[in-house]
C-alpha atoms as a PDB file:
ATOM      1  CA  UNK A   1      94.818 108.206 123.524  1.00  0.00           C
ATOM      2  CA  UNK A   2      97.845 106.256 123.900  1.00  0.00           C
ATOM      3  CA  UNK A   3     100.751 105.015 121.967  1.00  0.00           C
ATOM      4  CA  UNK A   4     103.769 103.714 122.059  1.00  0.00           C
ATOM      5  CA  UNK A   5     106.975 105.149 120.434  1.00  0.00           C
ATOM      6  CA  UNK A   6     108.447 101.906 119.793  1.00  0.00           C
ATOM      7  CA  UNK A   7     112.606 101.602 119.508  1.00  0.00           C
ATOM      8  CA  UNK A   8     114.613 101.329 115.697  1.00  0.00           C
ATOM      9  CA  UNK A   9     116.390  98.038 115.622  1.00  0.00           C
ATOM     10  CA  UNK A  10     119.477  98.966 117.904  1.00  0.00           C
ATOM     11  CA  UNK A  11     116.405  99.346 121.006  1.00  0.00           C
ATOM     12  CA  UNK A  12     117.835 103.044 121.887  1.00  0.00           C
ATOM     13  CA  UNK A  13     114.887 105.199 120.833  1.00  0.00           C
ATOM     14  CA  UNK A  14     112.870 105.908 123.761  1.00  0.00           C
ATOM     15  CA  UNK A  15     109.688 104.662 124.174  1.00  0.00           C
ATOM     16  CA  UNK A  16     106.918 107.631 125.723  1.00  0.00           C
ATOM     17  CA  UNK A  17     102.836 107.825 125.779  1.00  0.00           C
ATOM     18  CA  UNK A  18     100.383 110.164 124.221  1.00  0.00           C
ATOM     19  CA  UNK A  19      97.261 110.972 126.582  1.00  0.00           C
ATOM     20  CA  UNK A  20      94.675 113.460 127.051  1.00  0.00           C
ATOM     21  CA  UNK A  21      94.448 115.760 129.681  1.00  0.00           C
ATOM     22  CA  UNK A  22      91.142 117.301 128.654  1.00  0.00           C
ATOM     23  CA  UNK A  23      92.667 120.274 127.547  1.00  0.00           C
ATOM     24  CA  UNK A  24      95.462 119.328 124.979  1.00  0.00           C
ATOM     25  CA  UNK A  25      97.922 116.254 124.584  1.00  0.00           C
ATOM     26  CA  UNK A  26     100.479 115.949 126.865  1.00  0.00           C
ATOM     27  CA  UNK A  27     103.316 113.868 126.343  1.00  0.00           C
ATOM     28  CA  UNK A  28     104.776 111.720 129.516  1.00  0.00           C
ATOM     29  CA  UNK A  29     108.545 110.296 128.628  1.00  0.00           C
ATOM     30  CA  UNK A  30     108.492 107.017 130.517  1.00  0.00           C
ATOM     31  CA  UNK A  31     110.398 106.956 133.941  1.00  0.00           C
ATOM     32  CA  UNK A  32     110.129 110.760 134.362  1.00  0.00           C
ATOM     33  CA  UNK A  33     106.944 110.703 136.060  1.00  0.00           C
ATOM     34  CA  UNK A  34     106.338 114.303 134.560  1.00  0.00           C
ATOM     35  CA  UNK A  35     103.961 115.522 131.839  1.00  0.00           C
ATOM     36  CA  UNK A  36     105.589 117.520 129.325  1.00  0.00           C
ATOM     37  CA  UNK A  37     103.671 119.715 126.857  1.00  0.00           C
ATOM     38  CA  UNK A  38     103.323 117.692 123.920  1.00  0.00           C
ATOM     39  CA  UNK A  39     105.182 119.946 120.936  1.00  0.00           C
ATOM     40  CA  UNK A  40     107.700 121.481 123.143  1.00  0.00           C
ATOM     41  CA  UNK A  41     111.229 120.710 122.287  1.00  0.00           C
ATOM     42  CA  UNK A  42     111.711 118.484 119.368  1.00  0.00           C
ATOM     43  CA  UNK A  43     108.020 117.084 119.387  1.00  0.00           C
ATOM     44  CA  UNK A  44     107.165 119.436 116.578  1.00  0.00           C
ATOM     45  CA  UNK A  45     109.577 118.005 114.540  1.00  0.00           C
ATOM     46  CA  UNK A  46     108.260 114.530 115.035  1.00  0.00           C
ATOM     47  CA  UNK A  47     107.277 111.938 112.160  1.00  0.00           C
ATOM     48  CA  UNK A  48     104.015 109.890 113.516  1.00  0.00           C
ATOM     49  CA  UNK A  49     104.159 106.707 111.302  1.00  0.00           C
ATOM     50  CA  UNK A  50     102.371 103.561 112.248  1.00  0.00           C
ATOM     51  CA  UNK A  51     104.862 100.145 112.444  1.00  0.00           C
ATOM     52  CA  UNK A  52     104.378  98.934 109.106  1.00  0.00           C
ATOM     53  CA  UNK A  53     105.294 102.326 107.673  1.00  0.00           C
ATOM     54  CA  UNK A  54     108.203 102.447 109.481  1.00  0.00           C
ATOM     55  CA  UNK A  55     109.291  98.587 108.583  1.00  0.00           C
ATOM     56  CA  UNK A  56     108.420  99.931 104.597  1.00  0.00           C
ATOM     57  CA  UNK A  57     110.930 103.273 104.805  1.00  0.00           C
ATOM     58  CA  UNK A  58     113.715 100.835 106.665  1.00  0.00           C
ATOM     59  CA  UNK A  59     112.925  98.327 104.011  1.00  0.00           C
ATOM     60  CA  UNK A  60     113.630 101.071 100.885  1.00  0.00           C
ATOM     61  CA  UNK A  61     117.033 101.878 103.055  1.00  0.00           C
ATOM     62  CA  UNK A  62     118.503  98.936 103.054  1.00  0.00           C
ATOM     63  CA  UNK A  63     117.834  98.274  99.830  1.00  0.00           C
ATOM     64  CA  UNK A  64     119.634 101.906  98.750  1.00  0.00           C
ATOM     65  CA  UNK A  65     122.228 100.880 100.696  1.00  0.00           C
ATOM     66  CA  UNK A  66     122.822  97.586  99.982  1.00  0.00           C
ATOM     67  CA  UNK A  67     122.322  97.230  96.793  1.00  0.00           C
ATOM     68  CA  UNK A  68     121.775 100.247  94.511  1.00  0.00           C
ATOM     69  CA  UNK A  69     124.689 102.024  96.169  1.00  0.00           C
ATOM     70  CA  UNK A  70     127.196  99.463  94.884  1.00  0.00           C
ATOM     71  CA  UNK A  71     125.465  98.700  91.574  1.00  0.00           C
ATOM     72  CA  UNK A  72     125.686 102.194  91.050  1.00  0.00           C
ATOM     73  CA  UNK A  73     129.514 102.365  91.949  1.00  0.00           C
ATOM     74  CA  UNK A  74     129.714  99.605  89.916  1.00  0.00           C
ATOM     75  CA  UNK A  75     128.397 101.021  87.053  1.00  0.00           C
ATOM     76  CA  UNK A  76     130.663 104.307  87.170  1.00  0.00           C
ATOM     77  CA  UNK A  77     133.433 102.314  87.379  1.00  0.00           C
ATOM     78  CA  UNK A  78     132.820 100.616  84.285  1.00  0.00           C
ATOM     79  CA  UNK A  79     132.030 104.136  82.553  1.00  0.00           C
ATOM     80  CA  UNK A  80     135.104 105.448  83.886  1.00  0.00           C
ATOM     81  CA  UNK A  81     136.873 102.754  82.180  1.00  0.00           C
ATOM     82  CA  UNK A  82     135.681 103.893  78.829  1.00  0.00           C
ATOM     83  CA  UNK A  83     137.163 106.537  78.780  1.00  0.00           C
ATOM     84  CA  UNK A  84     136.894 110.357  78.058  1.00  0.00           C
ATOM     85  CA  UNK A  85     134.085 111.284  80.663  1.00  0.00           C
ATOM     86  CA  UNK A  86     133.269 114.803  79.206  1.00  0.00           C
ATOM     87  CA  UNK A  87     131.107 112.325  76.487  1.00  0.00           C
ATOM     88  CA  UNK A  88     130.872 110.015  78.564  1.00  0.00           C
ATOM     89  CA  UNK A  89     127.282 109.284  78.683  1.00  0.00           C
ATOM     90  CA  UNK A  90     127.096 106.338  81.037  1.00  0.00           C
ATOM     91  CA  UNK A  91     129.256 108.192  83.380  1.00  0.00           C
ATOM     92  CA  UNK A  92     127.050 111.189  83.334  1.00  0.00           C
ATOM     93  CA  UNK A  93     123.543 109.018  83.824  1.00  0.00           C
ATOM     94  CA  UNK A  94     125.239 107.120  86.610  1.00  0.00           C
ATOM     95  CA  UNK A  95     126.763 110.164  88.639  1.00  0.00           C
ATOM     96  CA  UNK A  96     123.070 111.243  88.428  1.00  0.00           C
ATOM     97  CA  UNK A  97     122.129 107.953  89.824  1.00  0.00           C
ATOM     98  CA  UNK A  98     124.194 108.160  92.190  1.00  0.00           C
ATOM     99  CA  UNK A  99     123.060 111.506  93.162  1.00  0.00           C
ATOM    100  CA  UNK A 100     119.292 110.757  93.265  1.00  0.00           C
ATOM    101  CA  UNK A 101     120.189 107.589  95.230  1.00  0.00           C
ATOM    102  CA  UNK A 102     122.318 109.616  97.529  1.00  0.00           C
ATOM    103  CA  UNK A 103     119.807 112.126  97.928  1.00  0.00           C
ATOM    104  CA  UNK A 104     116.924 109.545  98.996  1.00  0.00           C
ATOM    105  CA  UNK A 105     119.250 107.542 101.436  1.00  0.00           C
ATOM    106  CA  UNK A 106     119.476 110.657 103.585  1.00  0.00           C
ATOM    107  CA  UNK A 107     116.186 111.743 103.192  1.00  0.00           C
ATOM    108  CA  UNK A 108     115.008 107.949 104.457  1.00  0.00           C
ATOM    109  CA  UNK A 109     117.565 108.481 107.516  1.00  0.00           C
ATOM    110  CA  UNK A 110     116.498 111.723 108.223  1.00  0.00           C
ATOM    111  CA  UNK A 111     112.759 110.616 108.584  1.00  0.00           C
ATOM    112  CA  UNK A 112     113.720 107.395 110.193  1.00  0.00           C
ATOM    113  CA  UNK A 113     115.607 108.836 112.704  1.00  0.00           C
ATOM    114  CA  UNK A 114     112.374 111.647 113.623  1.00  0.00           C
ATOM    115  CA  UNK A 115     109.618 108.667 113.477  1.00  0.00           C
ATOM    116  CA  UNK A 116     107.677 108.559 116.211  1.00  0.00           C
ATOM    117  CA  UNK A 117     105.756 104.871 115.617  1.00  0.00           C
ATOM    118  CA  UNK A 118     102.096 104.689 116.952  1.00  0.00           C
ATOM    119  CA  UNK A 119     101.196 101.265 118.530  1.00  0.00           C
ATOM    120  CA  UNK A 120      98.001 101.179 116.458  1.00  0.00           C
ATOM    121  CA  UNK A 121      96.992  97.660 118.498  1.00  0.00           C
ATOM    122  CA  UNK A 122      96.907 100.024 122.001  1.00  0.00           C
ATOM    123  CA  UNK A 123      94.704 102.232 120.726  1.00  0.00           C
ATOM    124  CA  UNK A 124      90.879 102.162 121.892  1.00  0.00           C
ATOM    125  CA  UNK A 125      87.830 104.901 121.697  1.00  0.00           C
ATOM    126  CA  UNK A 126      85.190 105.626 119.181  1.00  0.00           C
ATOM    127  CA  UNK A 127      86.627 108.875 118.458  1.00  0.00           C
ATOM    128  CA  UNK A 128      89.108 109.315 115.277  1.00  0.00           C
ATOM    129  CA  UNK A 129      92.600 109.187 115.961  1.00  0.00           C
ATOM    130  CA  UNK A 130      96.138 108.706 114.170  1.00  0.00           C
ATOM    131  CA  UNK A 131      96.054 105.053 113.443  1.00  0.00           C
ATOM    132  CA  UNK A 132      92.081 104.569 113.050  1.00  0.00           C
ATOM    133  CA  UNK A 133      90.200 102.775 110.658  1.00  0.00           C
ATOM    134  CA  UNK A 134      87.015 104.480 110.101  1.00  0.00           C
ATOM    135  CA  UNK A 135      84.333 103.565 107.829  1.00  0.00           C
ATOM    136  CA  UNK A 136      82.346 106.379 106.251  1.00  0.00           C
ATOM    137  CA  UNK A 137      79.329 106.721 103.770  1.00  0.00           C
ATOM    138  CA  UNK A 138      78.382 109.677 101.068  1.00  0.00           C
ATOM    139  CA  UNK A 139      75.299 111.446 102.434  1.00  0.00           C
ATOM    140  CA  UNK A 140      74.602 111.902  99.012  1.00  0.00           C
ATOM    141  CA  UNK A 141      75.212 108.719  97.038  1.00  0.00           C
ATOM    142  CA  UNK A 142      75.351 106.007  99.966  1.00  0.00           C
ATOM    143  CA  UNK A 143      78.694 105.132  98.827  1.00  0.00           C
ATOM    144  CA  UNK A 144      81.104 103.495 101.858  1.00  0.00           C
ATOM    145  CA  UNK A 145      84.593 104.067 102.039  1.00  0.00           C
ATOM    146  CA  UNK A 146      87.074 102.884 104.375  1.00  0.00           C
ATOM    147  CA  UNK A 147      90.118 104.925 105.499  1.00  0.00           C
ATOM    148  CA  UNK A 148      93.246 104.438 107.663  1.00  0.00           C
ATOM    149  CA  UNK A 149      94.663 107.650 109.059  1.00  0.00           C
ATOM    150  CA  UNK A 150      98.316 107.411 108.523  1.00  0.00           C
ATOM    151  CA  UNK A 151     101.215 109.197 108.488  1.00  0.00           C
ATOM    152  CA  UNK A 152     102.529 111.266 105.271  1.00  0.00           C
ATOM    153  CA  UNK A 153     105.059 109.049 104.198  1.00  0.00           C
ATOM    154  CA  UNK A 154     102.537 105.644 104.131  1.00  0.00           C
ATOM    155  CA  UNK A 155      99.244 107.489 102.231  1.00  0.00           C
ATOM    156  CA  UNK A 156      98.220 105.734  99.562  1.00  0.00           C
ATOM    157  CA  UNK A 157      94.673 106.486  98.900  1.00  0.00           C
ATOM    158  CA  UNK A 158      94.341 103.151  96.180  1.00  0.00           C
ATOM    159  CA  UNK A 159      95.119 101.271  99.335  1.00  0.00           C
ATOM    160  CA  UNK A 160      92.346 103.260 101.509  1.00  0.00           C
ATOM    161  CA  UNK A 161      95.713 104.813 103.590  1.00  0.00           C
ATOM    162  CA  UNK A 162      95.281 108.712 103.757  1.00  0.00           C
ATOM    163  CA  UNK A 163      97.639 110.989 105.399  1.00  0.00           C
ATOM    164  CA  UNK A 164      96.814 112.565 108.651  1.00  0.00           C
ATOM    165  CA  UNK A 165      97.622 115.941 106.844  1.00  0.00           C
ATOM    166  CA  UNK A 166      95.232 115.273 104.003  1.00  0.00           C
ATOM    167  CA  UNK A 167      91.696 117.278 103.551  1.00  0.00           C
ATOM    168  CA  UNK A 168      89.696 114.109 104.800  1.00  0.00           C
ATOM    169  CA  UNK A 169      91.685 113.176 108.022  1.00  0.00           C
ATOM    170  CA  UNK A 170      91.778 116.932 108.791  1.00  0.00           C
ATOM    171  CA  UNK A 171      87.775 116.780 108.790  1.00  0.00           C
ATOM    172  CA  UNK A 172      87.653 113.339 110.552  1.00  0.00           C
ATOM    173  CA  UNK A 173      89.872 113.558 113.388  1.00  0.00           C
ATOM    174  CA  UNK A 174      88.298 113.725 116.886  1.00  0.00           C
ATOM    175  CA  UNK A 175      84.561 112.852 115.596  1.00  0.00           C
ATOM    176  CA  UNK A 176      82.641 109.594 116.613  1.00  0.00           C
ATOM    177  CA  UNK A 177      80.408 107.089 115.091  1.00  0.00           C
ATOM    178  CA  UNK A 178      77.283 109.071 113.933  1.00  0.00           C
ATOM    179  CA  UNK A 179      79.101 112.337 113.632  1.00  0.00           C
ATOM    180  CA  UNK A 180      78.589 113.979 109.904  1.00  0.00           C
ATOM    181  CA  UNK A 181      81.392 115.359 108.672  1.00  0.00           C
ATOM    182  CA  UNK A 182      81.996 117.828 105.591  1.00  0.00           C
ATOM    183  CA  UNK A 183      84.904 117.003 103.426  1.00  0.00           C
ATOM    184  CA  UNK A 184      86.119 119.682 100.766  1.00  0.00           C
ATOM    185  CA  UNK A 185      87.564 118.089  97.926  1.00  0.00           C
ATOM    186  CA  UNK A 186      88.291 119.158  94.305  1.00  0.00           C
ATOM    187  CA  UNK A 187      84.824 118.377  93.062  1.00  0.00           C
ATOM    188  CA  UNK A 188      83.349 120.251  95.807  1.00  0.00           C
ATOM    189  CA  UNK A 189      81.959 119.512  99.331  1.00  0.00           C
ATOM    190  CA  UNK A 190      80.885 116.268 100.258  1.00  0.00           C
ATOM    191  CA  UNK A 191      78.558 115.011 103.513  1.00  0.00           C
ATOM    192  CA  UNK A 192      79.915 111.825 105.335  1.00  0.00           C
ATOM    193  CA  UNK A 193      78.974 110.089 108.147  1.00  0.00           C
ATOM    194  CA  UNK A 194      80.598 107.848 110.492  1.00  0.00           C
ATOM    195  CA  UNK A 195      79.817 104.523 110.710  1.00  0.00           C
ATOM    196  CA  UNK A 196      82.554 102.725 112.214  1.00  0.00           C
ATOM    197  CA  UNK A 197      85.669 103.811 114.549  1.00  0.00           C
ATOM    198  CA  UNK A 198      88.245 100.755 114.867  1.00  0.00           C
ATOM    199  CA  UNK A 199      91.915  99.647 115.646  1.00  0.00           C
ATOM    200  CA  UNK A 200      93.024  97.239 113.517  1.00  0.00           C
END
């Protein structure tokens, strides 16, 4: 398969390709003309995200930054002005803020800065991959879903996004169209098969 590790806005991240060798993945960083085990170094600690979850974590950043930060400073400011802090309760509730706030902004930069964005739109195959959207039905009921494989921080299963970790991507990856496929989920086991592999 290939992808493309696309750069953040300043254009320094460098962009590489996953392929197959048959064996494993292998990871070539582009201009060195060498295949390097994919997983060695800092691979493992890698965050595969597709574009649009990358644009949505950037999007919740700037919006810490550059707006709840200095509410929130704001608002302590104004609490400190009131007074004796030890009942302060304003104070108290926006220190927390602050601290919650604080807490997600480097959580958001920490994940930013280990992304590793899949080109969904070079992706081809009829095998299941990071990045596919496969269309499945219930053996049992004849129900069809349809599921992007995404990364952690994008699931959301009301949207039809599941995470690459998750029980069901776990049990689809690297099948094909008419592959069945058993899924265990709270309720029990269920029997899907593949009806559609695409790269949308």
């Amino acid at each position: 398969m290939a992808a493309v590790e696309q750069g953040a806005s300043d254009g320094t991240r460098l962009a590489s390709s996953v392929i197959e060798d048959g064996v494993g993945p292998v990871r070539t960083e582009v201009g060195s003309g060498a295949p390097a085990p994919f997983g060695k170094e800092k691979d493992m600690d890698k965050i595969p995200m597709t574009a649009a979850g990358y644009a949505a974590l950037e999007a919740e950043l700037k919006v810490r930054q550059q707006e709840e930060r200095p509410r929130i400073i704001q608002a302590i400011a104004e609490a400190r002005s009131h007074g004796d802090l030890s009942e302060n309760a304003e104070y108290h509730a926006a220190k927390e803020a602050q601290s919650l706030n604080e807490g997600r902004v480097a959580e958001l930069e920490d994940k930013l800065s280990r992304a590793e964005i899949i080109d969904i739109s070079k992706l081809s195959g009829n095998s299941v991959k990071f990045g596919a959207t496969v269309t499945i039905v219930d053996e049992d009921t004849e129900e069809k879903k349809v599921y992007q494989i995404v990364g952690e921080t994008e699931a959301n299963v009301k949207q039809g996004k599941v995470s690459i970790t998750s029980p069901t991507a776990r049990a689809l990856i690297g099948k094909k169209v008419g592959d069945t496929v058993e899924v265990n989920t709270p309720g029990g086991g269920k029997s899907y098969e593949i009806l559609d592999v695409a790269f949308i």
